[in-house]
C-alpha atoms as a PDB file:
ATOM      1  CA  UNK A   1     -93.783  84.710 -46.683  1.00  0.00           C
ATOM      2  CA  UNK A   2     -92.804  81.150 -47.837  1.00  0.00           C
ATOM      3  CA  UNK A   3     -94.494  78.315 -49.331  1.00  0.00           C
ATOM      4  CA  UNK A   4     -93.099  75.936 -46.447  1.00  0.00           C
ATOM      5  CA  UNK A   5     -95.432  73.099 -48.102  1.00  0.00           C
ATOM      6  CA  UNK A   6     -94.130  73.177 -51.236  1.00  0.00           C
ATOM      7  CA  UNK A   7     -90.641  73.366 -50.182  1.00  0.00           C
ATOM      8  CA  UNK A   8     -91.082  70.400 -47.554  1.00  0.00           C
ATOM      9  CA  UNK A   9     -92.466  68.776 -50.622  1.00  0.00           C
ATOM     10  CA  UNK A  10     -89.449  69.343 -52.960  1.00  0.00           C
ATOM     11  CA  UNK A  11     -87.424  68.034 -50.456  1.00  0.00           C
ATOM     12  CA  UNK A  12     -89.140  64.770 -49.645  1.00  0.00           C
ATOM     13  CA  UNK A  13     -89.578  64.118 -53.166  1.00  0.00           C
ATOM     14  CA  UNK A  14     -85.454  64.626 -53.729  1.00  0.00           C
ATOM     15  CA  UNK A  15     -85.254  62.224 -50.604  1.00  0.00           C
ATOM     16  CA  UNK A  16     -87.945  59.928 -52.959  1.00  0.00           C
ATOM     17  CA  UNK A  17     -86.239  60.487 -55.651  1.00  0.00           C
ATOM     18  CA  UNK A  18     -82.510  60.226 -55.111  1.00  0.00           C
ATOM     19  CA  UNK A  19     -81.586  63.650 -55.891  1.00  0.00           C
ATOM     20  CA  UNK A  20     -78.321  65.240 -54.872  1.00  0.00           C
ATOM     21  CA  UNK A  21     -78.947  68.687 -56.135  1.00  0.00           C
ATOM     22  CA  UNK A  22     -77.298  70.317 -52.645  1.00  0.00           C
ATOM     23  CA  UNK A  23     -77.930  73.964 -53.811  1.00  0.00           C
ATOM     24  CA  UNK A  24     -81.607  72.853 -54.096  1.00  0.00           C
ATOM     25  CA  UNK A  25     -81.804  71.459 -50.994  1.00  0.00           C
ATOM     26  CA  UNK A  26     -80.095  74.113 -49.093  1.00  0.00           C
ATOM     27  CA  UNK A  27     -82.563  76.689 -50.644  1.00  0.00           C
ATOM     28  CA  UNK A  28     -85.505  74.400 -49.067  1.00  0.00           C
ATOM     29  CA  UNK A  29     -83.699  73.941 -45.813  1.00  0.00           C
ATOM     30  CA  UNK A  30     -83.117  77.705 -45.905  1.00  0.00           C
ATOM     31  CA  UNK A  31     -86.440  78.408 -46.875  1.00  0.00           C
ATOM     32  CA  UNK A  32     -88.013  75.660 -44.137  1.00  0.00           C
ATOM     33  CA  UNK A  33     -85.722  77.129 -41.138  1.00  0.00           C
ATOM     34  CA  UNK A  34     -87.522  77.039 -37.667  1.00  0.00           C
ATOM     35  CA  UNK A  35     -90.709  75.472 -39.655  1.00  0.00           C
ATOM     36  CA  UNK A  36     -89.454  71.537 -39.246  1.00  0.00           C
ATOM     37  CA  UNK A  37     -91.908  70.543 -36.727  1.00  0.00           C
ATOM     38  CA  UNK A  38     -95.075  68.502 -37.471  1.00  0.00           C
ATOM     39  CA  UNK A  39     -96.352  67.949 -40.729  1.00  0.00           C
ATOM     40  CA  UNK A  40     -93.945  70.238 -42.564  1.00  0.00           C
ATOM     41  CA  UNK A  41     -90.997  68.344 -40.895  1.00  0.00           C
ATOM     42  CA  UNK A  42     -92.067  64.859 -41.692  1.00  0.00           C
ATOM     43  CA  UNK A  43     -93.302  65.988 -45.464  1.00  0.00           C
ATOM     44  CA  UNK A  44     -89.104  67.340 -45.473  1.00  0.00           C
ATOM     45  CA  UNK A  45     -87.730  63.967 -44.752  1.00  0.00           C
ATOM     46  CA  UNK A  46     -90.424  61.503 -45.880  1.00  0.00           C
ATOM     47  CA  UNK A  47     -89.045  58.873 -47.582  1.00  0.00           C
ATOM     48  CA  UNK A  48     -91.952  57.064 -49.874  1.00  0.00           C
ATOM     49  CA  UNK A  49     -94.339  58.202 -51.955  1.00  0.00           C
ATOM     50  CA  UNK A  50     -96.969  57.026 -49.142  1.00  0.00           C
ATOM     51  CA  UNK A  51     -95.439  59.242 -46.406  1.00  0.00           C
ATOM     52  CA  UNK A  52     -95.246  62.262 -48.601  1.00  0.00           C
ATOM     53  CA  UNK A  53     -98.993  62.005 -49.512  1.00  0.00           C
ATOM     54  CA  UNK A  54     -99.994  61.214 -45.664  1.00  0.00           C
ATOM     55  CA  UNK A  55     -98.065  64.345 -44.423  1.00  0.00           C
ATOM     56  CA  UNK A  56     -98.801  66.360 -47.613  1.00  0.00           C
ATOM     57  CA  UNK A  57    -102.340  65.569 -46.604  1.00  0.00           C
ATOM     58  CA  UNK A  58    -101.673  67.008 -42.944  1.00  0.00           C
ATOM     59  CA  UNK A  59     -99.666  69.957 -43.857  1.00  0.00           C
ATOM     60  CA  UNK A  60    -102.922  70.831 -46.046  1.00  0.00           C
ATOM     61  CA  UNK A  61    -105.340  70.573 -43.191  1.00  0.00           C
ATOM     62  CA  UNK A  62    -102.766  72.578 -41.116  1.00  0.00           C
ATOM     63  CA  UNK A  63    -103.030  75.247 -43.808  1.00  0.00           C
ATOM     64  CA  UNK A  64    -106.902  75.048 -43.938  1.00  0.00           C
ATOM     65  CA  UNK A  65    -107.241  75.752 -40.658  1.00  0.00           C
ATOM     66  CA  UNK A  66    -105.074  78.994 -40.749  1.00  0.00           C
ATOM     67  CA  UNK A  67    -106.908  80.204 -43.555  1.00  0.00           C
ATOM     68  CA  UNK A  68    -110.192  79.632 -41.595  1.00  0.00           C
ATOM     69  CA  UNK A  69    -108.389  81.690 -38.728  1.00  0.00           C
ATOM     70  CA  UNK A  70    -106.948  84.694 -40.945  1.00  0.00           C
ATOM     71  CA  UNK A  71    -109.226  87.560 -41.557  1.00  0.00           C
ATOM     72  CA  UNK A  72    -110.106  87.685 -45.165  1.00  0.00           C
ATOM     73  CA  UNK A  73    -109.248  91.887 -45.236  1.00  0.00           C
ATOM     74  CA  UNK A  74    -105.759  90.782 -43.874  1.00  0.00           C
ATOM     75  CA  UNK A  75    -102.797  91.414 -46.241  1.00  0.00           C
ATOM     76  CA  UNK A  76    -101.735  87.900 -46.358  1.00  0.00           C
ATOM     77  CA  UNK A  77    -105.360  86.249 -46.877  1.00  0.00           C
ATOM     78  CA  UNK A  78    -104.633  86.014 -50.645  1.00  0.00           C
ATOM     79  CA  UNK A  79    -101.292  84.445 -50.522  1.00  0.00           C
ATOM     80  CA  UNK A  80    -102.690  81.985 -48.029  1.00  0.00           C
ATOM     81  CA  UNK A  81    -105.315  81.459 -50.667  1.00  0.00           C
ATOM     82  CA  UNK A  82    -103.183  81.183 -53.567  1.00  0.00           C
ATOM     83  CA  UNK A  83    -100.666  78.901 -51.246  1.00  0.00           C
ATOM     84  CA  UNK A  84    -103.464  76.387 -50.627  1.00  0.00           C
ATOM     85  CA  UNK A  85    -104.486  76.469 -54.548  1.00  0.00           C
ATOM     86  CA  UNK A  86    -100.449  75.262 -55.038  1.00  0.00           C
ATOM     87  CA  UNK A  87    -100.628  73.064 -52.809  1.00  0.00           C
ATOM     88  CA  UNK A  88    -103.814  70.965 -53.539  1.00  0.00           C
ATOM     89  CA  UNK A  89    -102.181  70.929 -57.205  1.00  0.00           C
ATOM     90  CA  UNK A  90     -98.663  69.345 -55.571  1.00  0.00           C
ATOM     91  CA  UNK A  91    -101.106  66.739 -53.948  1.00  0.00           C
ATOM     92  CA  UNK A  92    -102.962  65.770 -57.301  1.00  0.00           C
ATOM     93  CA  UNK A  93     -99.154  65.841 -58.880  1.00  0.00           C
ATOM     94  CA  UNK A  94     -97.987  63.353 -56.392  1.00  0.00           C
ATOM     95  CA  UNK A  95    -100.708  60.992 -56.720  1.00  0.00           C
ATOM     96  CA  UNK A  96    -100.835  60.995 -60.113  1.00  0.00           C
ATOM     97  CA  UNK A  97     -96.919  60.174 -59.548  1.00  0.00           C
ATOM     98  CA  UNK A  98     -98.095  57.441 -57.510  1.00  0.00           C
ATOM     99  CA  UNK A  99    -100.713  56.017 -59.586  1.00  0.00           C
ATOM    100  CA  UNK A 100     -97.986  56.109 -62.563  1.00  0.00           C
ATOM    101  CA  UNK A 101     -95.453  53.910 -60.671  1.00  0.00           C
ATOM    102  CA  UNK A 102     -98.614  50.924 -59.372  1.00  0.00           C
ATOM    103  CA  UNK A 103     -99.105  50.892 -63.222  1.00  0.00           C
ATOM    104  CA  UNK A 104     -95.441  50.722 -63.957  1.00  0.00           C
ATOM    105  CA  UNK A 105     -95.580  47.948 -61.357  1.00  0.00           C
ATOM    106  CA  UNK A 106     -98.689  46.064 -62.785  1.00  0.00           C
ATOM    107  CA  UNK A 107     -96.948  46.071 -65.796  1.00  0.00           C
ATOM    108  CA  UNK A 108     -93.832  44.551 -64.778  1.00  0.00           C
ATOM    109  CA  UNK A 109     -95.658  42.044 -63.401  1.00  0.00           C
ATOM    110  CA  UNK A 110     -97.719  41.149 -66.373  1.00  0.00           C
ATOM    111  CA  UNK A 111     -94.238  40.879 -68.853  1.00  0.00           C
ATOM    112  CA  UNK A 112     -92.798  38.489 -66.413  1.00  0.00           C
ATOM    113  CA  UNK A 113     -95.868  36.628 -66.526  1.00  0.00           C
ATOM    114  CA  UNK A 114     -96.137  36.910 -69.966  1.00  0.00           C
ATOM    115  CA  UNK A 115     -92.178  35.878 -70.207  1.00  0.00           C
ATOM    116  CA  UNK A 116     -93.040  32.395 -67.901  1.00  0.00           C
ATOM    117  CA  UNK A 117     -96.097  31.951 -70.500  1.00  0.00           C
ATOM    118  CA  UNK A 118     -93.848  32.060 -73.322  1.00  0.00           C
ATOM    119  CA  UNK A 119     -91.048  30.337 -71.448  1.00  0.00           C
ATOM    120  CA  UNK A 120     -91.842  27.518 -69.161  1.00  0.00           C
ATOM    121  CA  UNK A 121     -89.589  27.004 -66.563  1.00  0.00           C
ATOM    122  CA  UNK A 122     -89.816  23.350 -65.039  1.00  0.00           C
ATOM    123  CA  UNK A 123     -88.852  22.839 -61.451  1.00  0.00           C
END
């Protein structure tokens, strides 16, 4: 069994992110072979922050749903369970990523304001 979410996730987020760890992404790929169709796939090679949480948000329902479908005295029920506990906490993690970088934004904005308070520029 594989945590296809959470590897789809690693790899958009080293799409996000830049990263050119190879032997990490091959893992994922590895790990994500023959699974790179709907919401799995586009969480794999989402580019923003906003895709990743849109298809994060899908691959979660996906899950959901196969939980509600699996027998509870099957042997996988409890990884299924444990998989969707991981995953909600990846979701929370990524907005809280988000929600850091709008702040980092705001406050951007509000030094170069500050700098064209301190500094007038005429035109």
């Amino acid at each position: 069994m594989s945590c296809y979410e959470i590897e789809a996730l690693r790899l958009g987020l080293m799409n996000v992110l830049g990263t050119e760890d190879e032997s990490a992404r091959q893992h994922a790929e590895r790990e994500l072979d023959g699974r790179m169709d709907g919401p799995i796939g586009a969480l794999a090679t989402a580019e923003t922050l906003a895709e990743i949480e849109r298809h994060l948000d899908s691959a979660l329902v996906n899950l959901e749903s196969e939980i509600a479908t699996t027998d509870a005295d099957d042997p996988s029920y409890g990884y299924l369970r444990g998989r969707l506990v991981a995953v909600r906490d990846a979701e929370q993690t990524v907005a809280r990523m988000t929600d850091h970088g709008e702040n980092v934004l705001d406050g951007l904005g509000d030094a170069h304001d500050l700098l064209h308070e301190a500094f007038p520029i005429d035109e």
